[in-house]
C-alpha atoms as a PDB file:
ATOM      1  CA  UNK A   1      -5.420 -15.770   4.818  1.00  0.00           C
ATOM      2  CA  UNK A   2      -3.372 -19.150   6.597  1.00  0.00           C
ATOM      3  CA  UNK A   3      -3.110 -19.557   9.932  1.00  0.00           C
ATOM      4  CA  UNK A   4       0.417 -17.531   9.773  1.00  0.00           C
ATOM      5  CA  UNK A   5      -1.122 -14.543   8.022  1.00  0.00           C
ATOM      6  CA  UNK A   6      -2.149 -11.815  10.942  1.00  0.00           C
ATOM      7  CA  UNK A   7      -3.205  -9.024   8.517  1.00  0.00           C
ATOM      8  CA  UNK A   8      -2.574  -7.276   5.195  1.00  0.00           C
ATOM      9  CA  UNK A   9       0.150  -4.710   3.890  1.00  0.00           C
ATOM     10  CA  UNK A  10      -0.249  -3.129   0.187  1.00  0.00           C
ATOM     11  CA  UNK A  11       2.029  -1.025  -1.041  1.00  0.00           C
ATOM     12  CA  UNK A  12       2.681   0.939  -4.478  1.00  0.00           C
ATOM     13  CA  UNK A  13       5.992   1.070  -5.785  1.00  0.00           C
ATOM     14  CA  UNK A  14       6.769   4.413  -7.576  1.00  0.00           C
ATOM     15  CA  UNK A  15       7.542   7.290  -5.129  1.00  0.00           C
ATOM     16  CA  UNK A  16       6.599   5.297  -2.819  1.00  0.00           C
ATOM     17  CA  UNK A  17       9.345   2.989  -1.675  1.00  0.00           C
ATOM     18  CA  UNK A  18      11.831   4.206  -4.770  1.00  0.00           C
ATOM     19  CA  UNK A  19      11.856   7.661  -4.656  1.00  0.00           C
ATOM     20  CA  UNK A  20      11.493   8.173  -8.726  1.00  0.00           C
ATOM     21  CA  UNK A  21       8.852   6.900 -11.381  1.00  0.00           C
ATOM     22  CA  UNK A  22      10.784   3.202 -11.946  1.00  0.00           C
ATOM     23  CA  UNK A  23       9.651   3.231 -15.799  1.00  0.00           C
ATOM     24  CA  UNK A  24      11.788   6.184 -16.009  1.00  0.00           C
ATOM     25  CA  UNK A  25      14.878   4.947 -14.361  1.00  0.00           C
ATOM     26  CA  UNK A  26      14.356   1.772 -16.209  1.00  0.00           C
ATOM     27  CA  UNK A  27      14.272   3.464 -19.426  1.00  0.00           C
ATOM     28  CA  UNK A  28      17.485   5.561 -18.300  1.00  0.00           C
ATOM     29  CA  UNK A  29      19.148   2.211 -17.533  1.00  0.00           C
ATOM     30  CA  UNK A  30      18.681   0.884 -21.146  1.00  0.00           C
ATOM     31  CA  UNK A  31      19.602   3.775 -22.842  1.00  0.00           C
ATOM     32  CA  UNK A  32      23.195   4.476 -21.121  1.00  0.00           C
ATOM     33  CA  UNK A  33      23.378   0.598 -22.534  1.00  0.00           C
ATOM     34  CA  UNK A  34      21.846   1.367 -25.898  1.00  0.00           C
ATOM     35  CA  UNK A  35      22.690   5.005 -27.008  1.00  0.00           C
ATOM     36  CA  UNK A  36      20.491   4.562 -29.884  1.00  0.00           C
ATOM     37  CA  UNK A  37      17.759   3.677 -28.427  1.00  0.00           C
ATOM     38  CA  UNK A  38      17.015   7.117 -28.051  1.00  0.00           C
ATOM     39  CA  UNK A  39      15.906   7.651 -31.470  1.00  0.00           C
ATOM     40  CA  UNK A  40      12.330   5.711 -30.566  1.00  0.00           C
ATOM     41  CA  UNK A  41      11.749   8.669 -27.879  1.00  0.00           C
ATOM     42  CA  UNK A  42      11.120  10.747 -30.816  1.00  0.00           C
ATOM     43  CA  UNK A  43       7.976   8.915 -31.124  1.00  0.00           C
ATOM     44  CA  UNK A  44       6.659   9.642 -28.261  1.00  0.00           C
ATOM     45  CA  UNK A  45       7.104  13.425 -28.604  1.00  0.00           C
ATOM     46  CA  UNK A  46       4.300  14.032 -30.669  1.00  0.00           C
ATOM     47  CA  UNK A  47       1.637  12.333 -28.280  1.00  0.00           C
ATOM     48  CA  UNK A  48       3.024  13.964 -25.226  1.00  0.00           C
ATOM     49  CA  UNK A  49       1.238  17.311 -25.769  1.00  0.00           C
ATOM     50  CA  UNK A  50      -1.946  14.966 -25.862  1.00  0.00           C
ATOM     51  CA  UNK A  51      -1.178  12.682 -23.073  1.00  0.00           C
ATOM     52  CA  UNK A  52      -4.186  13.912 -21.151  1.00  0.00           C
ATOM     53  CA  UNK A  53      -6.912  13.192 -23.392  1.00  0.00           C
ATOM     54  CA  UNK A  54      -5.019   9.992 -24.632  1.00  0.00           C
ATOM     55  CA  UNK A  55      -5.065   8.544 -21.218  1.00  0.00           C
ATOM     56  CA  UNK A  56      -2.120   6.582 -19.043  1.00  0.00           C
ATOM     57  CA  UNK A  57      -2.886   3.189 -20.382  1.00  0.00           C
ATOM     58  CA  UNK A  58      -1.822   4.265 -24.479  1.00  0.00           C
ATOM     59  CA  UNK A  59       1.369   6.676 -23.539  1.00  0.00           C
ATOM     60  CA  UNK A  60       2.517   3.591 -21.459  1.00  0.00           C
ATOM     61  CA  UNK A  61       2.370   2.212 -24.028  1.00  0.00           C
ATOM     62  CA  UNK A  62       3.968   4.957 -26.861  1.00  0.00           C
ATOM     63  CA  UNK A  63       6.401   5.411 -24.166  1.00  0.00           C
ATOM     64  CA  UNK A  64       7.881   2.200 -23.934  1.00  0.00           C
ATOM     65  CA  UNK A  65       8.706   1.848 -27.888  1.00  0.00           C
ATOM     66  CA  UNK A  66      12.189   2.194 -26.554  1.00  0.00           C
ATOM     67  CA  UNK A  67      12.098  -1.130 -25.931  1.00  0.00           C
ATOM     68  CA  UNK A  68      11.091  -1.774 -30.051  1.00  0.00           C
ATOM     69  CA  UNK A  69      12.783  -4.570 -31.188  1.00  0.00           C
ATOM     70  CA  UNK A  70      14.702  -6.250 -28.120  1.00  0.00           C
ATOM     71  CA  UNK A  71      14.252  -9.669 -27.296  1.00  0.00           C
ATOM     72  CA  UNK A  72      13.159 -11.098 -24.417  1.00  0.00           C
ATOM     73  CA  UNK A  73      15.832 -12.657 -23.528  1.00  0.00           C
ATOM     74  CA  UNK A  74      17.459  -9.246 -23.296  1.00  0.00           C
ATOM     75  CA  UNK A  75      15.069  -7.175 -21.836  1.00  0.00           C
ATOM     76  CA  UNK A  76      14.763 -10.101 -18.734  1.00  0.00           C
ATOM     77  CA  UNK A  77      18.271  -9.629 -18.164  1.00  0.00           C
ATOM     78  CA  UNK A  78      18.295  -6.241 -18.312  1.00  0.00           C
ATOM     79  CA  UNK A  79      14.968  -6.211 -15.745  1.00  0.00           C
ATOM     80  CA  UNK A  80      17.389  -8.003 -13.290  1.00  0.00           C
ATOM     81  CA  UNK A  81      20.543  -6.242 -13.585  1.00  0.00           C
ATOM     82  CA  UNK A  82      18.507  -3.026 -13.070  1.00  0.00           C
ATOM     83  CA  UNK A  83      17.017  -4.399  -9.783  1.00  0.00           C
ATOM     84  CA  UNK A  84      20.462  -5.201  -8.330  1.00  0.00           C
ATOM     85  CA  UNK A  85      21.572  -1.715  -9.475  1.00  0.00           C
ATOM     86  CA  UNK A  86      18.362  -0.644  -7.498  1.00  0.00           C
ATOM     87  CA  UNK A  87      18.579  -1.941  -4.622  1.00  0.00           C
ATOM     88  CA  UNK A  88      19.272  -1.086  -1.859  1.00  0.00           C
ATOM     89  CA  UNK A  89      20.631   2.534  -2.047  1.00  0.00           C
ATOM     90  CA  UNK A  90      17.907   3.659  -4.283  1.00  0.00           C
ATOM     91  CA  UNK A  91      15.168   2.963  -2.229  1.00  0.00           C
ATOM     92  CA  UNK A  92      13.599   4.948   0.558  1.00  0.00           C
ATOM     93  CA  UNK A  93      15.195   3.049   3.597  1.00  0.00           C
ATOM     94  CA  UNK A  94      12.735   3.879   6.240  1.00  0.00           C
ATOM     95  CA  UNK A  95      10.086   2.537   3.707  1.00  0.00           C
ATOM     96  CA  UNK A  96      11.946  -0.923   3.720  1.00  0.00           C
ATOM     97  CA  UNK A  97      12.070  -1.097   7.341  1.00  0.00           C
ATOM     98  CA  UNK A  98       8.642  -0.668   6.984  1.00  0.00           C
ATOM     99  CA  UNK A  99       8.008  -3.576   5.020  1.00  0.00           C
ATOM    100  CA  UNK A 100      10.462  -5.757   7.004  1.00  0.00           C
ATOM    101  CA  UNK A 101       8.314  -4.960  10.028  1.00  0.00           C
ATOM    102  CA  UNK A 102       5.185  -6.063   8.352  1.00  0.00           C
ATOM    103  CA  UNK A 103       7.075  -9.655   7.267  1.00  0.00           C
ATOM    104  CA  UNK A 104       8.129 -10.123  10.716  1.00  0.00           C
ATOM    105  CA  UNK A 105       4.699  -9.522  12.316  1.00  0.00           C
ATOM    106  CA  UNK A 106       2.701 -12.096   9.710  1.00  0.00           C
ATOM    107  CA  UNK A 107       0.745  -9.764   7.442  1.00  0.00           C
ATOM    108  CA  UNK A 108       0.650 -10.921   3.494  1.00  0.00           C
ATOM    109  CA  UNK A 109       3.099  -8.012   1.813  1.00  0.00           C
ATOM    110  CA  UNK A 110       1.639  -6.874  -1.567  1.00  0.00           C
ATOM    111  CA  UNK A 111       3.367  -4.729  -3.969  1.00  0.00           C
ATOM    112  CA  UNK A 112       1.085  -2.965  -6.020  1.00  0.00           C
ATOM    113  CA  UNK A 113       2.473  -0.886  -9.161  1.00  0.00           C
ATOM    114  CA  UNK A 114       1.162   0.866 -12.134  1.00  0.00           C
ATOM    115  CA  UNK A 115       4.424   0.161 -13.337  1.00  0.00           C
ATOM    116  CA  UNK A 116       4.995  -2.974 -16.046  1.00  0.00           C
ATOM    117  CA  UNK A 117       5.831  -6.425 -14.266  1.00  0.00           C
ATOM    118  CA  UNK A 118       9.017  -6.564 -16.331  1.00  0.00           C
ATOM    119  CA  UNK A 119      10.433  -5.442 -13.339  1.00  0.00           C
ATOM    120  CA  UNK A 120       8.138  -5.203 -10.493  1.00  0.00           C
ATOM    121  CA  UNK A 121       8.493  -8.701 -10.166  1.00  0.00           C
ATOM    122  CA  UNK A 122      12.369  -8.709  -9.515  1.00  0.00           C
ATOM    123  CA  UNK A 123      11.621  -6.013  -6.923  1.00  0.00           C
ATOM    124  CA  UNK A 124       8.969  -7.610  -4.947  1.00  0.00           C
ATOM    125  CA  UNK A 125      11.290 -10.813  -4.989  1.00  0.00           C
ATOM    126  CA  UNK A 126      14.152  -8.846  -3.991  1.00  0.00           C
ATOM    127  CA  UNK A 127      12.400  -6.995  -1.216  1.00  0.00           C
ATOM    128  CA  UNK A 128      10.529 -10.307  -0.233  1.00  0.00           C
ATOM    129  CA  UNK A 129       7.047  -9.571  -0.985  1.00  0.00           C
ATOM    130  CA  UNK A 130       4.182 -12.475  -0.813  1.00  0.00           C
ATOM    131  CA  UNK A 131       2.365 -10.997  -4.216  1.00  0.00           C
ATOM    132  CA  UNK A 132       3.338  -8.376  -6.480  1.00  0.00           C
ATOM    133  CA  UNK A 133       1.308  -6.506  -9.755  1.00  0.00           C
ATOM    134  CA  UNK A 134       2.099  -4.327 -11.940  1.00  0.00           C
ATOM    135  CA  UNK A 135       0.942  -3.297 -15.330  1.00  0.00           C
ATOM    136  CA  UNK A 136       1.295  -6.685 -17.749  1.00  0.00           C
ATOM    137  CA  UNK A 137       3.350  -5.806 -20.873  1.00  0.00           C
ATOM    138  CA  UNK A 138       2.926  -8.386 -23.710  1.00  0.00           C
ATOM    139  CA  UNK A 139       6.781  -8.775 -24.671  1.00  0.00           C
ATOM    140  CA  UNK A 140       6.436 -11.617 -26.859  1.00  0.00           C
ATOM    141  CA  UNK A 141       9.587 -13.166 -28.605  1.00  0.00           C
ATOM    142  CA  UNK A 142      10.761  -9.552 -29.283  1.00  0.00           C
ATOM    143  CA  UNK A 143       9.128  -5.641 -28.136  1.00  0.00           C
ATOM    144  CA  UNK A 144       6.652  -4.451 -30.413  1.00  0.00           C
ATOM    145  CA  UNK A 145       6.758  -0.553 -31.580  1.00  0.00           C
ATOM    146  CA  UNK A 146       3.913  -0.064 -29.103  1.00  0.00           C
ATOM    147  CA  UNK A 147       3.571  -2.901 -26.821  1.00  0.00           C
ATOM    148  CA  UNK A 148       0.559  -4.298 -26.012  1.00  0.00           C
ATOM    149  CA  UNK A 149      -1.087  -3.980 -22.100  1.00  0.00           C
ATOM    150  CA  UNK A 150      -2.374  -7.303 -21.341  1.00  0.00           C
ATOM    151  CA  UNK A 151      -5.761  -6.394 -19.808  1.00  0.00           C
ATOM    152  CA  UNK A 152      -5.825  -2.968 -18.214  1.00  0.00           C
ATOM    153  CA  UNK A 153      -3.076  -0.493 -16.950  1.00  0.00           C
ATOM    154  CA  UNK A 154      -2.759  -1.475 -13.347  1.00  0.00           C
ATOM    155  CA  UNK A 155      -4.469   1.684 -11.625  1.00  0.00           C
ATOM    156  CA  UNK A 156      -6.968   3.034  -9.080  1.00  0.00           C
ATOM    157  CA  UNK A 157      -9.297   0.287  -9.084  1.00  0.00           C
ATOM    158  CA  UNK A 158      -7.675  -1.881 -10.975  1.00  0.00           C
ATOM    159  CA  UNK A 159      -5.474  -2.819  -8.498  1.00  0.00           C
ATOM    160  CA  UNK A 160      -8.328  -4.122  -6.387  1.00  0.00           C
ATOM    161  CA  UNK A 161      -9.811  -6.511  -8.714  1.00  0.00           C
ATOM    162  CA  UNK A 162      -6.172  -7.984 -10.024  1.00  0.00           C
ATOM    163  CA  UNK A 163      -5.523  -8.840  -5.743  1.00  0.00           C
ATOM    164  CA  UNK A 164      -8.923  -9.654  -4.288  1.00  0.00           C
ATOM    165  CA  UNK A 165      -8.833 -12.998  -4.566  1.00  0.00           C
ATOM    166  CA  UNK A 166      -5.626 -12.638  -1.833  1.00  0.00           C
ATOM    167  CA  UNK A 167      -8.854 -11.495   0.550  1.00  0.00           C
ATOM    168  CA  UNK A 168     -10.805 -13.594   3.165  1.00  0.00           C
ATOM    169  CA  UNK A 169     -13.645 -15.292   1.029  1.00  0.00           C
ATOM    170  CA  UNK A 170     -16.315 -13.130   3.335  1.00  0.00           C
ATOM    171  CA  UNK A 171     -14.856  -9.673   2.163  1.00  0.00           C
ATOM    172  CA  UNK A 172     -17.431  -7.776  -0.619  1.00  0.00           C
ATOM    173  CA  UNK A 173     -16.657  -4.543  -1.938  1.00  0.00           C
ATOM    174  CA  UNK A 174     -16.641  -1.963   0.696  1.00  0.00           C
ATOM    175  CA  UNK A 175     -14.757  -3.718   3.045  1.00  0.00           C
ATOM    176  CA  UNK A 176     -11.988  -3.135   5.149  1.00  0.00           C
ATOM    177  CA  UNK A 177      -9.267  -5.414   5.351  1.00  0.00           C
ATOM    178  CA  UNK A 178      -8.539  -6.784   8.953  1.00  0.00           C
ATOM    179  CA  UNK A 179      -5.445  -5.718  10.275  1.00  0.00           C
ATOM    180  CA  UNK A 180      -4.388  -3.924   7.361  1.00  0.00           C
ATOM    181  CA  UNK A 181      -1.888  -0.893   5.918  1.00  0.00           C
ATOM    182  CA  UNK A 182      -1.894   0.903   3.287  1.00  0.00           C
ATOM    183  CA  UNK A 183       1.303   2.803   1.815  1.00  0.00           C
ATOM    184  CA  UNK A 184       1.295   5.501  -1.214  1.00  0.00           C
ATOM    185  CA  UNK A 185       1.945   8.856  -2.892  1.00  0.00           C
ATOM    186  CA  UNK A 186      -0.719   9.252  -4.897  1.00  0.00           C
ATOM    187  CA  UNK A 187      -4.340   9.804  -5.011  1.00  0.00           C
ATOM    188  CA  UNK A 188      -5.005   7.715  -7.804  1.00  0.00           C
ATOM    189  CA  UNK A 189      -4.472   4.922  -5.088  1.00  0.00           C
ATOM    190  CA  UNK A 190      -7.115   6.139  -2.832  1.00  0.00           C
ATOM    191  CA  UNK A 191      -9.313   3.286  -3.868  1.00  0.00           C
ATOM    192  CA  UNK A 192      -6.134   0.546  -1.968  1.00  0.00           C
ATOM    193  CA  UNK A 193      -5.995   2.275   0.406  1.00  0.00           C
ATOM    194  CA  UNK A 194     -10.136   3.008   1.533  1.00  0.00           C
ATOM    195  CA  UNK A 195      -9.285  -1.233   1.910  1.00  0.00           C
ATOM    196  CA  UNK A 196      -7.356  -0.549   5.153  1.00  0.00           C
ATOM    197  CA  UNK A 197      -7.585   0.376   8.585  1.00  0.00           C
ATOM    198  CA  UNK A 198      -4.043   2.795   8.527  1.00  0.00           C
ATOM    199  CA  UNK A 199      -3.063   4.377   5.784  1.00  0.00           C
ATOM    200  CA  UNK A 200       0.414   6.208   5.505  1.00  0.00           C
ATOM    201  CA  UNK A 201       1.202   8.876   3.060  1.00  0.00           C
ATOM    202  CA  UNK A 202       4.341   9.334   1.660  1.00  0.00           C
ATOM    203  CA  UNK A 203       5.256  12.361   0.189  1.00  0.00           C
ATOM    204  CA  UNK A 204       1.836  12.587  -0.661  1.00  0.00           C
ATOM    205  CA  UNK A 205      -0.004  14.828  -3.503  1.00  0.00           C
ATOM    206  CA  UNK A 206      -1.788  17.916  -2.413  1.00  0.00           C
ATOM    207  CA  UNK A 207      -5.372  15.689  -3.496  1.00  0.00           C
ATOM    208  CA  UNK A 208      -4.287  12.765  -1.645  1.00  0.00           C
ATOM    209  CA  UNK A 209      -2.893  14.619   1.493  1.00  0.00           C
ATOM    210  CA  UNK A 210      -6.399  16.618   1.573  1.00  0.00           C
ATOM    211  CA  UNK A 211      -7.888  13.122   2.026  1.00  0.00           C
ATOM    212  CA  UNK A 212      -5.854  11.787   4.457  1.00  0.00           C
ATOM    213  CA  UNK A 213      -6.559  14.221   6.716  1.00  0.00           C
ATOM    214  CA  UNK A 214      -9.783  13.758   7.058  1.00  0.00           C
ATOM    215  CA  UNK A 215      -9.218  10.240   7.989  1.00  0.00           C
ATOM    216  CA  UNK A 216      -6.036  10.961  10.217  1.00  0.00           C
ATOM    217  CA  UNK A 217      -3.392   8.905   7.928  1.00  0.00           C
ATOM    218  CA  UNK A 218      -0.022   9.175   9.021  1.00  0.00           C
ATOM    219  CA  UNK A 219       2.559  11.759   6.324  1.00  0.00           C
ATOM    220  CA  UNK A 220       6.172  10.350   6.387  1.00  0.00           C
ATOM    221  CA  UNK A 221       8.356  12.551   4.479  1.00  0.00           C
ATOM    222  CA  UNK A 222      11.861  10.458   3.914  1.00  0.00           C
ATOM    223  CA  UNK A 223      14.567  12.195   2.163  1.00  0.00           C
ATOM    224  CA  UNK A 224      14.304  13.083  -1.326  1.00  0.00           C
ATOM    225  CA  UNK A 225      17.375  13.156  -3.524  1.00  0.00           C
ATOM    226  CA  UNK A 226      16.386  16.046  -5.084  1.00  0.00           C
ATOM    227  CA  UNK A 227      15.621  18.945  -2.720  1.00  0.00           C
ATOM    228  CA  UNK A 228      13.072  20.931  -4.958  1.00  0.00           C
ATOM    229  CA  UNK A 229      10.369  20.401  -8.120  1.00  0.00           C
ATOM    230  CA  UNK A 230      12.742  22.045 -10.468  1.00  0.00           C
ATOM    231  CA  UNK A 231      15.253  19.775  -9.509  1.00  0.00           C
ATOM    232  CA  UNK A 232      13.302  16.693  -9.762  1.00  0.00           C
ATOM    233  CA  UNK A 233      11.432  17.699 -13.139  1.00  0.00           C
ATOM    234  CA  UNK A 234      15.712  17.772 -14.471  1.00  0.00           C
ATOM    235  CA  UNK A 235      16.486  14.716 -13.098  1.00  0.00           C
ATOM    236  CA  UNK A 236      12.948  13.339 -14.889  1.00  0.00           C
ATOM    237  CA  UNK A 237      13.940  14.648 -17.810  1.00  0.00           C
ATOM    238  CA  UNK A 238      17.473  13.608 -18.408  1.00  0.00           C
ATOM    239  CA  UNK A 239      16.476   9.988 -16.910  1.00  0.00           C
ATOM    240  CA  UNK A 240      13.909   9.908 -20.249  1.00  0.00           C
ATOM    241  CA  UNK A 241      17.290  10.327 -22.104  1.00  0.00           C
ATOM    242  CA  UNK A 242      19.735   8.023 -20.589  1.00  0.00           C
ATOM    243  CA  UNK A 243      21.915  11.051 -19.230  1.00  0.00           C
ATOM    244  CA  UNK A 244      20.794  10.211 -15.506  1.00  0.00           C
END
């Protein structure tokens, strides 16, 4: 922390400050500009029914062969076209107001995804963040079939160990953060946000809400565009197929 930095504020991404899963929306943005693309989704059919046992690291993976083929050159300029689309109507506005508060009152904004950097990064620049992570996708000259995760998928803990060397050089694992916010959706970030002093839930899951009410987070429930499950599991689905 410099002299300027009063505190921390980590946020993840998906659900969280955009109300949808962003590797879906992404994928729906390349596909309404590559019909064909399509066609790869057929691949990833056959591990779906296996997803569980197959783990979120590996379908990442199967599910961005989409991508197969495109250069990078491409797929940059499609990472930042998508952002501008983006942003800001497709973002949970009280959630940005959130992080503008935190920029005006010193703390170092994080944005913390489980979501590939190929776009993460354009959103934490757009949005102004100090650091951003995401899951690293190697992209190469041109997308693999099944694109390689440099490292490990950026989740639960893993998100600690790729930003602790943004903590003071006294914190050890166990700590809490001085001064510090958390912001998600999901349980699977319980282990960011045990790092701060305030946590606030967003739409939380039924596991993470049942946590955070033993420690007294705060539940902010902005407004979804879809108004029910069914509707959001459609809008999922025809995202996945470009039809969004």
């Amino acid at each position: 922390m410099n002299s300027e930095t009063t505190g921390y504020a980590l946020f993840d991404l998906d659900q969280t400050i955009v109300p949808w899963d962003t590797q879906l929306l992404f994928c729906n943005f390349v596909l309404k500009r590559e019909r064909l693309r399509v066609l790869y989704l057929l691949g990833f059919i056959p591990f779906a029914p296996f997803a569980k046992w197959i783990g979120p690291g590996p379908m990442k993976r199967v599910f961005l062969n989409y991508l197969a083929g495109m250069d990078a050159q491409t797929l940059d300029g499609y990472a930042r076209d998508f952002v501008e689309d983006l942003i800001p109507d497709g973002l949970y506005s009280e959630v940005v107001e959130i992080v503008e508060t935190h920029k005006s009152e010193g703390r170092l904004t994080v944005l913390n995804s489980a979501s590939p950097e190929i776009w993460v990064k354009y959103i934490a620049e757009k949005l102004g963040f100090d650091h951003f992570f995401g899951t690293q996708v190697e992209v190469g000259k041109r997308v693999a079939l099944f694109p390689d995760i440099v490292g490990s998928n950026n989740k639960g803990g893993v998100k600690i160990t790729r930003m602790q060397h943004l903590f003071p050089d006294c914190w050890k694992a166990g700590d809490v953060l001085p001064n510090s916010f958390g912001y998600s959706d999901s349980h699977a970030d319980l282990p960011m946000l045990y790092l701060c002093e305030r946590n606030v839930m967003v739409h939380p899951t039924e596991k993470l809400r049942e946590e955070g009410l033993k420690f007294g987070w705060q539940e902010i429930s902005p407004v979804r565009p879809t108004k029910t499950k069914f509707e959001f599991g459609v809008a999922c689905a025809k995202q996945a197929l470009g039809l969004y």
